[in-house]
Protein backbone atom coordinates (compact mmCIF):
# COMPACT_ATOMS: atom_id res chain seq x y z
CA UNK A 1 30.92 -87.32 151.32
CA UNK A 2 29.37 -90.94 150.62
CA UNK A 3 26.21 -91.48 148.16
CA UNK A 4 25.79 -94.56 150.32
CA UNK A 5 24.12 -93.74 153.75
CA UNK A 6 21.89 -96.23 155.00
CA UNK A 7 18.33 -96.15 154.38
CA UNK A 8 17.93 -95.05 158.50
CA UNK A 9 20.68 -92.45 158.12
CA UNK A 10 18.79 -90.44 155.17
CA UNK A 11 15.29 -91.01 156.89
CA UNK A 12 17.10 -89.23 160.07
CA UNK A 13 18.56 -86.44 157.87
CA UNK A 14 14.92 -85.84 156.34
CA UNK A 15 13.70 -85.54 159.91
CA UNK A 16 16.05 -82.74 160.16
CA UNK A 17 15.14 -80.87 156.89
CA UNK A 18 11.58 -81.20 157.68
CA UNK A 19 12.39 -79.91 161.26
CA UNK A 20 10.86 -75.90 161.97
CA UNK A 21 12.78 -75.42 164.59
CA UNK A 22 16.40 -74.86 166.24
CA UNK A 23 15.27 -77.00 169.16
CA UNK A 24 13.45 -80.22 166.68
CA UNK A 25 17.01 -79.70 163.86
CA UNK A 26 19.22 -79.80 167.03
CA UNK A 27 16.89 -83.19 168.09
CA UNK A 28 17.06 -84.79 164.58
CA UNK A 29 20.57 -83.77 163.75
CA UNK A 30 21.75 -85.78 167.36
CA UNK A 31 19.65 -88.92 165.81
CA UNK A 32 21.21 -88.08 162.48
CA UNK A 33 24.63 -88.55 164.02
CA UNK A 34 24.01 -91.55 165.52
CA UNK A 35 23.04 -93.17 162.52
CA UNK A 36 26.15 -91.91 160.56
CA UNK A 37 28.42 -95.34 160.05
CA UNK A 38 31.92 -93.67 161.66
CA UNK A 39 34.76 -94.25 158.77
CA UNK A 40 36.91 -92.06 156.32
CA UNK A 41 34.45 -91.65 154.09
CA UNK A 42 31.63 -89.79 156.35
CA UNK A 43 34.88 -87.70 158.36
CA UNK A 44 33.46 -84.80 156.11
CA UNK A 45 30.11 -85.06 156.95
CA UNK A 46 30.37 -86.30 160.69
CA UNK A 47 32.05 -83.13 161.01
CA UNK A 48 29.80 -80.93 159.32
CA UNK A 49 27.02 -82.10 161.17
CA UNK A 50 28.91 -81.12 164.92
CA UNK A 51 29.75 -78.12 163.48
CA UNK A 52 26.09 -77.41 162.41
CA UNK A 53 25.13 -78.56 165.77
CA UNK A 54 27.38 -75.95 167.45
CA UNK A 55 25.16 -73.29 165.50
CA UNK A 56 22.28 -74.76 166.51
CA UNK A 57 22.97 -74.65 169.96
CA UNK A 58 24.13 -70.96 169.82
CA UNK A 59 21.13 -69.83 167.96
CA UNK A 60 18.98 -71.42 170.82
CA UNK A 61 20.96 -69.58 173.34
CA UNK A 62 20.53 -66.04 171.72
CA UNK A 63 16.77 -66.91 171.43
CA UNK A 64 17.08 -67.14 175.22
CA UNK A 65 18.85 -64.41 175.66
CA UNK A 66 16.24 -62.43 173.46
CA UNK A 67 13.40 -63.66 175.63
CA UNK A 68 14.91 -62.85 178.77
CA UNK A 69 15.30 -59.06 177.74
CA UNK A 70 19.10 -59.39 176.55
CA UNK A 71 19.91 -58.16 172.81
CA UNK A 72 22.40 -59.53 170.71
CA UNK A 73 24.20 -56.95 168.63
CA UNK A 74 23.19 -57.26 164.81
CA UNK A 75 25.42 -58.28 162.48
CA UNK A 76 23.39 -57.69 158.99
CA UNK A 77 25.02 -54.40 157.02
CA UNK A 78 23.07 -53.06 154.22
CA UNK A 79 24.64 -53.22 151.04
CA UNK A 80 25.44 -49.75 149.44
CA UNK A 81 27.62 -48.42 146.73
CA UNK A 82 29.41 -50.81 143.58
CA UNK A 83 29.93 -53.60 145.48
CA UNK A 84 30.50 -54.59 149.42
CA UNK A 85 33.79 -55.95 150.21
CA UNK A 86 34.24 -57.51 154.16
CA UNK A 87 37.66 -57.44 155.97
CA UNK A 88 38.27 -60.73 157.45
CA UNK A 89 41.21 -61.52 159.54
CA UNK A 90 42.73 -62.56 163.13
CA UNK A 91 42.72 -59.71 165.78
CA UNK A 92 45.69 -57.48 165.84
CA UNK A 93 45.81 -57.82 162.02
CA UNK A 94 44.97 -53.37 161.26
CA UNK A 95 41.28 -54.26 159.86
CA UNK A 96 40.05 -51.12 161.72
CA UNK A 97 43.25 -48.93 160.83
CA UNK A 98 42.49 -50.02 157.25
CA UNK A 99 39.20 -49.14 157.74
CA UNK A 100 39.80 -46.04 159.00
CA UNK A 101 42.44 -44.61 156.63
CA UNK A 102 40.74 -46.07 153.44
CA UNK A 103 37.47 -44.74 153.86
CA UNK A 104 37.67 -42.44 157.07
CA UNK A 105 34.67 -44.09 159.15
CA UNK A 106 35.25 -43.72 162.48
CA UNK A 107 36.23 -46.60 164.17
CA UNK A 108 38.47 -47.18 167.17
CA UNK A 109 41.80 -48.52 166.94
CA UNK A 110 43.04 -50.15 169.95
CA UNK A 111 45.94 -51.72 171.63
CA UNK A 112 44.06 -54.73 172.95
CA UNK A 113 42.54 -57.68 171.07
CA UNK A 114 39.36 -58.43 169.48
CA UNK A 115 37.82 -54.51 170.41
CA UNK A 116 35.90 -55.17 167.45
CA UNK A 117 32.03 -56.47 168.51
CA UNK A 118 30.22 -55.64 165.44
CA UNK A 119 30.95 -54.58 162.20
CA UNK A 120 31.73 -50.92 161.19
CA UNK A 121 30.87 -50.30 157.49
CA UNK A 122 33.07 -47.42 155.20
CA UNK A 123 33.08 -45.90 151.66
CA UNK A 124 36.08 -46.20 149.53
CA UNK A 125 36.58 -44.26 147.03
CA UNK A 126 38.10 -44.93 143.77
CA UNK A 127 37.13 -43.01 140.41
CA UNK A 128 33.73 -42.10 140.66
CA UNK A 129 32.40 -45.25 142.04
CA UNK A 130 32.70 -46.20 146.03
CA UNK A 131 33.41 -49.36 147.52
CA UNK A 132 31.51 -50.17 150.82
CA UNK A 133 34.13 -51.71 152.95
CA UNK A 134 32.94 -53.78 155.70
CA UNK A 135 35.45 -54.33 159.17
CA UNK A 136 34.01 -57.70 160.38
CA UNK A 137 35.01 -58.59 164.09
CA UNK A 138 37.99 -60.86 164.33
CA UNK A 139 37.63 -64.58 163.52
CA UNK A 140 38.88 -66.59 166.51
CA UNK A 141 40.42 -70.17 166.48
CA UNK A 142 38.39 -72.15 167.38
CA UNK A 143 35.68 -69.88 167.50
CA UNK A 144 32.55 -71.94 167.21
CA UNK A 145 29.51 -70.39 166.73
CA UNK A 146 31.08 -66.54 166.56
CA UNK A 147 33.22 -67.84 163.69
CA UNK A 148 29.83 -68.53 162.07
CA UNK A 149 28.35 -65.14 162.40
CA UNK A 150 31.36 -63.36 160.96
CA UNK A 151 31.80 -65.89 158.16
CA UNK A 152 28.45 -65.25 157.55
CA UNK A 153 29.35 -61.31 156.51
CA UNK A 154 31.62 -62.62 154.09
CA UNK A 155 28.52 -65.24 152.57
CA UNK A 156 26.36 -62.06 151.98
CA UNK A 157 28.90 -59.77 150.57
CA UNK A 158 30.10 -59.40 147.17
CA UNK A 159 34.10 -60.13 148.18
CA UNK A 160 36.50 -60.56 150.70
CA UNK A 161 39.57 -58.90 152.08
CA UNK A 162 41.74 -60.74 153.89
CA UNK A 163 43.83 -59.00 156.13
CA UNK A 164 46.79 -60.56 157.34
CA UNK A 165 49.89 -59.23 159.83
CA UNK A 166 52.93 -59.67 158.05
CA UNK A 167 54.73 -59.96 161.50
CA UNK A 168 52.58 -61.96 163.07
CA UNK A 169 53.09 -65.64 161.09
CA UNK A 170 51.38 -64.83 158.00
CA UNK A 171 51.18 -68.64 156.41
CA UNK A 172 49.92 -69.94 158.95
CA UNK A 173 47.23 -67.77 159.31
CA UNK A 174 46.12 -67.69 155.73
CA UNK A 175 46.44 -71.67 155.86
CA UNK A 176 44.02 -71.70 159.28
CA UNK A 177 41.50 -68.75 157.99
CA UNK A 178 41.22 -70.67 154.70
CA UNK A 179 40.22 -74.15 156.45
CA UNK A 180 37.59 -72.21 158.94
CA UNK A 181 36.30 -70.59 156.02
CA UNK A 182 35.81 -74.10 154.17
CA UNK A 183 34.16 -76.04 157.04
CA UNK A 184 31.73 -72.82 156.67
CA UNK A 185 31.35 -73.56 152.83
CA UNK A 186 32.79 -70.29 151.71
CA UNK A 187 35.86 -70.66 149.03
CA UNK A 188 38.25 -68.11 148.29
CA UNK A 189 38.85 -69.87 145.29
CA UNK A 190 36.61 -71.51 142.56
CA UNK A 191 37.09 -75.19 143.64
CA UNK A 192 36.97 -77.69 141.03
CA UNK A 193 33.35 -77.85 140.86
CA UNK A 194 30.22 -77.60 143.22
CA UNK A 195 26.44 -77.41 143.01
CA UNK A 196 23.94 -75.26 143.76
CA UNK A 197 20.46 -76.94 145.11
CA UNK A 198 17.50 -74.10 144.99
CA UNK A 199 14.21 -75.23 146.37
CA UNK A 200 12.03 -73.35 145.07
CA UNK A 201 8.07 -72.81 144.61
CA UNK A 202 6.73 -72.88 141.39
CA UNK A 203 9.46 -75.71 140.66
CA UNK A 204 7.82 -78.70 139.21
CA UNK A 205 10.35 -81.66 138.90
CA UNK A 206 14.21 -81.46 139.47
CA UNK A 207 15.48 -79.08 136.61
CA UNK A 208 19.44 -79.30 136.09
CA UNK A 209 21.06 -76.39 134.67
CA UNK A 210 24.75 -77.46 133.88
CA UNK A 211 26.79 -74.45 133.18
CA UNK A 212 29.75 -76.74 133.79
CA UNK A 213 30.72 -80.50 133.52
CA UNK A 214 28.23 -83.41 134.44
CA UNK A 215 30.55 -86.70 135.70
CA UNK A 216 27.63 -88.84 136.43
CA UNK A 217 24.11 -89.31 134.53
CA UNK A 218 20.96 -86.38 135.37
CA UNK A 219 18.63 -89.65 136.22
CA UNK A 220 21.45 -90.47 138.74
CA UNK A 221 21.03 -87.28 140.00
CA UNK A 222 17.63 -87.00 140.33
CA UNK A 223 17.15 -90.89 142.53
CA UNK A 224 19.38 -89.25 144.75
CA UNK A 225 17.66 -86.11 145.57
CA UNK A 226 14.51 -88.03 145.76
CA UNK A 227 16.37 -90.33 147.72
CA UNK A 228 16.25 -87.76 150.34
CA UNK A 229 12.38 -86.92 149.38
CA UNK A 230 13.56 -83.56 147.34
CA UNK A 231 11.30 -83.85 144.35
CA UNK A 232 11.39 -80.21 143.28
CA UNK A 233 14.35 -77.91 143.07
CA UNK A 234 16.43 -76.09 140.43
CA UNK A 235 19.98 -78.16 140.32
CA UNK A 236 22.89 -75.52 139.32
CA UNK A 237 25.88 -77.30 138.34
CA UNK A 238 29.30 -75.29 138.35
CA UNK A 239 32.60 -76.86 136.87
CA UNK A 240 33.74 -80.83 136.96
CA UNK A 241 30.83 -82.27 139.00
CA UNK A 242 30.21 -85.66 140.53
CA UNK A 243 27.30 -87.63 142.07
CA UNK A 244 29.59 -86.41 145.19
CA UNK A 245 29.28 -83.15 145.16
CA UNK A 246 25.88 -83.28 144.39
CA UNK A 247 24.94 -85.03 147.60
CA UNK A 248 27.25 -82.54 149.64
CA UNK A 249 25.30 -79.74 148.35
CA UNK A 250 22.17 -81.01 149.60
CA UNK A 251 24.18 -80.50 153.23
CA UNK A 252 25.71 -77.55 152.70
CA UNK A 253 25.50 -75.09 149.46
CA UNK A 254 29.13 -74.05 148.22
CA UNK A 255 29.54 -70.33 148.40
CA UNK A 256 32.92 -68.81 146.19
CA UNK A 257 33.94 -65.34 146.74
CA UNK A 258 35.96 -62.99 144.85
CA UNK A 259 39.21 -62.29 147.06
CA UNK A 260 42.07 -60.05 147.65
CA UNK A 261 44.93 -60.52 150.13
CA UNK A 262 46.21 -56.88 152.25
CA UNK A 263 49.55 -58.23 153.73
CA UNK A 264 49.49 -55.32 156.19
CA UNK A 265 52.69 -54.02 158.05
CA UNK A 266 54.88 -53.83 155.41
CA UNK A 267 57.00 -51.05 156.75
CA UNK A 268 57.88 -53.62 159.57
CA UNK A 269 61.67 -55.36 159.78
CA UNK A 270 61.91 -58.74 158.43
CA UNK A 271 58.34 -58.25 156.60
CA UNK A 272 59.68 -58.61 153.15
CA UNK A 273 61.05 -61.89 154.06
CA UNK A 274 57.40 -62.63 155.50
CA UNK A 275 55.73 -61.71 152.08
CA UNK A 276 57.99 -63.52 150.02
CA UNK A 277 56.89 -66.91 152.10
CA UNK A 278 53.31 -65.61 151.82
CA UNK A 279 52.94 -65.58 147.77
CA UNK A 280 54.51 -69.40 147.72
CA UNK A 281 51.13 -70.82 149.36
CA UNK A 282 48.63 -68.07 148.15
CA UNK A 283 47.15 -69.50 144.86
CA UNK A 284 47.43 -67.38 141.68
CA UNK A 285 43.70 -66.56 141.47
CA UNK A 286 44.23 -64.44 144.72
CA UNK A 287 45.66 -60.92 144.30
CA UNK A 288 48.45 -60.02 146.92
CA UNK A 289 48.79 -56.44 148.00
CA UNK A 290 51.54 -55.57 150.51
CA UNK A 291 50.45 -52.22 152.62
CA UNK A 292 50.91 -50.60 155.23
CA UNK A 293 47.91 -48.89 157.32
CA UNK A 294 50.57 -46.88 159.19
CA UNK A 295 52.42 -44.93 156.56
CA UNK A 296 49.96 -45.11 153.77
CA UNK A 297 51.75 -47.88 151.39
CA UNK A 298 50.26 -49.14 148.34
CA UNK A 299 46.83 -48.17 149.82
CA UNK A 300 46.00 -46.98 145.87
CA UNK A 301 46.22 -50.21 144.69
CA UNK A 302 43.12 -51.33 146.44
CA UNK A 303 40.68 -49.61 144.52
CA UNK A 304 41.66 -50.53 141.36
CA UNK A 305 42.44 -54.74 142.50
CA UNK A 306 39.03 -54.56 143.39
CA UNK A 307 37.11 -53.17 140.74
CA UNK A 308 39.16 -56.02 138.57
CA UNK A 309 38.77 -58.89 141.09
CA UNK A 310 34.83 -58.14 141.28
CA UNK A 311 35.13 -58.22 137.21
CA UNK A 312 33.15 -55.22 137.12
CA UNK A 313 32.76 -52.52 134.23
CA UNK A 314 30.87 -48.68 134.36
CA UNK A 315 28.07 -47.74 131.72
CA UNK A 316 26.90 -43.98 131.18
CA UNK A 317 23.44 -43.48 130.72
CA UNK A 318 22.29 -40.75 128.04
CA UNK A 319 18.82 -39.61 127.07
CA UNK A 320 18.43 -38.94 123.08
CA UNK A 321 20.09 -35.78 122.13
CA UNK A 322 21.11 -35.42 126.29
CA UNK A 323 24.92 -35.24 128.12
CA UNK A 324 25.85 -38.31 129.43
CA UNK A 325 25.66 -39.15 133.32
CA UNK A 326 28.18 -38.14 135.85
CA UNK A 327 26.93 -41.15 137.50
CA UNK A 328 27.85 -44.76 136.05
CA UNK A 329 25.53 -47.83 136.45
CA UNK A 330 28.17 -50.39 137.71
CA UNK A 331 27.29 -54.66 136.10
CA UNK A 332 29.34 -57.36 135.85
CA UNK A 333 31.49 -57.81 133.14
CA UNK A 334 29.61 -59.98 129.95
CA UNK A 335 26.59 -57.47 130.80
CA UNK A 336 24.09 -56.33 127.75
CA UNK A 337 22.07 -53.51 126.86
CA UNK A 338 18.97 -55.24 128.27
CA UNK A 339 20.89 -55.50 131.39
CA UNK A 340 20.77 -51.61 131.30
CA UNK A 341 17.68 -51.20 130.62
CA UNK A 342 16.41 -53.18 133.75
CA UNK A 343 18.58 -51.97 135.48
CA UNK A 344 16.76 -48.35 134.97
CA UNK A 345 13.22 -49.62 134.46
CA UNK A 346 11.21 -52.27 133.19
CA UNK A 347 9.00 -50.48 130.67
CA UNK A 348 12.76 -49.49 128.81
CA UNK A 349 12.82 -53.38 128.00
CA UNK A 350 9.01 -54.12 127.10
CA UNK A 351 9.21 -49.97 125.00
CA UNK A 352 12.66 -50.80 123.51
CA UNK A 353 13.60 -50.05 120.15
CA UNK A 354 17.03 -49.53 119.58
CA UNK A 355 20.04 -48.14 121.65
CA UNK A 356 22.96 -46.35 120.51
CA UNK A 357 26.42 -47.06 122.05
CA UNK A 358 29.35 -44.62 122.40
CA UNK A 359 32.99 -45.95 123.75
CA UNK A 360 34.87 -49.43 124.06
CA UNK A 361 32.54 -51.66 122.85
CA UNK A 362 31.22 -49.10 119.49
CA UNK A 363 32.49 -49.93 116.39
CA UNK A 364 32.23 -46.29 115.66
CA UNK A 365 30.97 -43.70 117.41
CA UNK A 366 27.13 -44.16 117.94
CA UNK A 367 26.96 -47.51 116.80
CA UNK A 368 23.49 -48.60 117.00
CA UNK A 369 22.55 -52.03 118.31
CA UNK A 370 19.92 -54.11 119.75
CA UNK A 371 19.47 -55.61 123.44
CA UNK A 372 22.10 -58.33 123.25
CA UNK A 373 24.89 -56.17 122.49
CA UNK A 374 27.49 -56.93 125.34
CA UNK A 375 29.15 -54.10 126.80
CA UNK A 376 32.50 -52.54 127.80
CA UNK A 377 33.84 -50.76 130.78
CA UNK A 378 33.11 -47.00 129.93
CA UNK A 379 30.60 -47.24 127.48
CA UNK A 380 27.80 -44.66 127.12
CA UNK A 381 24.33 -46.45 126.35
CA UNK A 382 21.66 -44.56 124.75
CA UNK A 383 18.04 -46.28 124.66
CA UNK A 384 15.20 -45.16 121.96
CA UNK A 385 12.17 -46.17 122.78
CA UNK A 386 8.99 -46.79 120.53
CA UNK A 387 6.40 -43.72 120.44
C-alpha cells in the first residue's frame, strides 16, 4: 500500500465507498483502477481492487440469477454450541470423513472431487461442551468468486481447521491456501500489526483506540482518513502499526483467526516423511495434528487443541445455597465476574452485590469478590444480589 495516491485516485475510491450498489462499486472501482499509477508500490492494491471486482461481478450475476427464478444455495450457518470451527481445505483432502466420524452428521463421502456444494454443520463433543464443526466446500485454485464465499465461512466463524492430505503435496498446499486466504484478508496468524476501521453511528470524530503500537502520529492518522472524506469512525489499532496499514484497512479490514492444522492420512506410506516437511513451514503459533479419518488416529486430540487454541475457559453457575450447573457458561480466557453476570442477565450487573467463587481462581474455597475478579477454567461463580 502507498499513503500517496493522487488527489483523482482517492476522489475515484470515494465514488466507490459512496456507491449503493454492485452495479455503481463495479462502475467506480473500473474508474478507480484507471487512476491507480501502475508500480511496485500499488501491486497490493491494484490487485485487491481486480480481485474485489471479481466479487462484484459474481454478486451481480447471482442477483440475476435470483430474478430470473434461479436460487443460489446459502452459505450462512448459524452459530451453535462453544465455539464454531470451519474445515477449510482442497478437495480430496477427508473434510467430510472428518466430519462425519468426529461429530456423526451425515454427510456423503465420495470418490469424486469437490461433491461438497454447501456446507454441512456437526457437533463435536469434548467434555461437556460441543464444538460446532463446519465442512466448508472445497477452495479451488484459482477459484475467483467461489473462493470468496467459502473464505467467507471462515471470516464469520470463531476458528479454522485446515485440512490437508498428507499424500497429496502437503506444503504446497498449505503455502497456496495461506496466500488465497490473505488476498481475502483472513490470517491464520496474528501478523505484525493491522487496524480495524468501524464506521459507526453515534461516532463523533475519529476515536483511536491503540491496544498495540502507534509508528506514526494520531493527527497523521486522522488527515488521512479525512483524506478519503471518513470523518467519523472508531480506529482499532492491533500490534506494530504504521500510517500503512492504516490506509490498507480503509480497503480491506484484517481478519485473524485462531487455527489448527489436521494433516489427514496419516496411516498412508511415505506420510511421515510428508509431515515431517509439513512442520518446517507451518509457523509455531499453528497447532499440527496428524490423523487419520480412516482408522480413527489422534482424532482425541482435537477437542482438547481446540478448546486451547480458542483460549477458552468453563464457569459453573450456582444460586445461593444451590448445586452448581451441569451446564458451563463457556468466555474467553481474561473473562470477569461481570462478564458472567451479562452473560445471564443484565439486572445481575445493575442488582449486584457480591459473588462468591469456588475453584482455580479462589484463594480458598468461597472466596468472595467483586465484578472485576478474573476467572479460571472450572470455576463455580456464585452472584448475591441486593434485596
Amino acid at each position: 500500500m502507498v499513503t500517496n495516491l493522487p488527489a483523482e485516485a482517492k476522489a475515484k475510491f470515494i465514488k466507490y465507498m459512496e456507491a449503493k450498489t454492485p452495479e455503481e462499486k463495479l462502475r467506480a472501482l473500473e474508474e478507480f483502477l484507471s487512476a491507480v499509477p501502475k508500480h511496485k508500490g500499488t501491486e497490493n492494491l491494484v490487485r485487491w481492487i481486480r480481485k474485489r471486482m471479481a466479487e462484484l461481478r459474481e454478486e451481480i450475476e447471482e442477483q440475476k440469477r435470483k430474478r430470473s427464478g434461479g436460487r443460489a444455495p446459502s452459505f450462512f450457518i448459524e452459530k451453535e454450541g462453544a465455539a464454531q470451527v470451519v474445515l477449510l481445505g482442497y478437495t480430496k483432502a477427508g473434510k467430510s470423513s472428518l466430519l462425519r466420524v468426529l461429530t456423526g452428521a451425515r454427510v456423503e463421502v465420495t470418490d469424486y472431487p469437490y461433491a461438497t456444494r454447501v456446507p454441512v454443520p456437526g457437533m463435536l463433543q469434548y467434555e461437556d461442551i460441543q464444538f460446532q464443526l463446519v465442512e466448508a466446500p472445497s477452495l479451488i485454485p484459482g477459484g475467483g468468486g467461489w473462493n470468496t464465499r467459502v473464505i467467507g465461512l471462515g471470516k464469520n466463524s470463531d476458528g479454522i481447521a485446515l485440512v490437508l492430505d498428507l499424500s497429496q503435496e502437503p506444503v504446497e498446499s498449505f503455502k497456496a491456501i495461506v496466500e488465497e486466504l490473505q488476498e481475502h484478508g483472513l490470517y491464520l496468524v496474528k501478523p505484525r500489526g493491522y487496524v480495524v476501521i468501524e464506521k459507526k453511528r453515534g461516532v463523533t470524530g475519529i476515536r483511536i483506540i491503540n491496544y498495540g503500537k502507534l509508528l506514526c502520529a494520531p493527527e497523521d492518522i486522522i488527515k488521512l482518513l479525512n483524506s478519503y472524506r471518513i470523518y467519523n469512525a472508531v480506529v482499532r489499532v492491533y500490534g506494530e502499526v504504521d500510517l500503512d496499514d492504516v490506509e490498507m484497512a480503509i480497503y480491506e479490514n484484517i481478519i485473524y483467526k485462531p487455527t489448527i492444522i489436521l494433516a489427514n492420512k496419516i496411516d498412508l506410506p511415505n506420510a511421515m516423511e510428508s509431515l515431517k516437511e509439513l512442520m518446517k513451514v507451518v509457523p509455531r503459533d499453528i497447532p499440527v495434528i496428524p490423523v487419520s479419518a480412516l482408522k480413527r488416529i489422534n482424532l482425541d486430540k482435537i477437542g482438547p487443541t481446540l478448546f486451547k487454541v480458542l483460549d477458552l475457559i468453563r464457569v459453573y453457575t450456582k444460586p445461593p445455597l444451590g448445586e452448581p450447573s451441569k451446564k458451563p457458561l463457556v468466555l474467553k480466557r481474561g473473562s470477569t465476574v461481570l462478564d458472567v453476570a451479562r452473560a445471564i442477565h443484565s439486572e445481575l450487573v445493575e442488582k449486584f452485590l457480591y459473588a462468591r467463587i469456588w475453584g482455580p481462581s479462589a484463594k480458598y474455597p468461597g472466596q468472595r469478590v467483586g465484578l472485576d475478579h478474573v476467572l479460571q477454567d472450572g470455576d463455580i461463580v456464585e452472584i448475591n444480589l441486593r434485596k
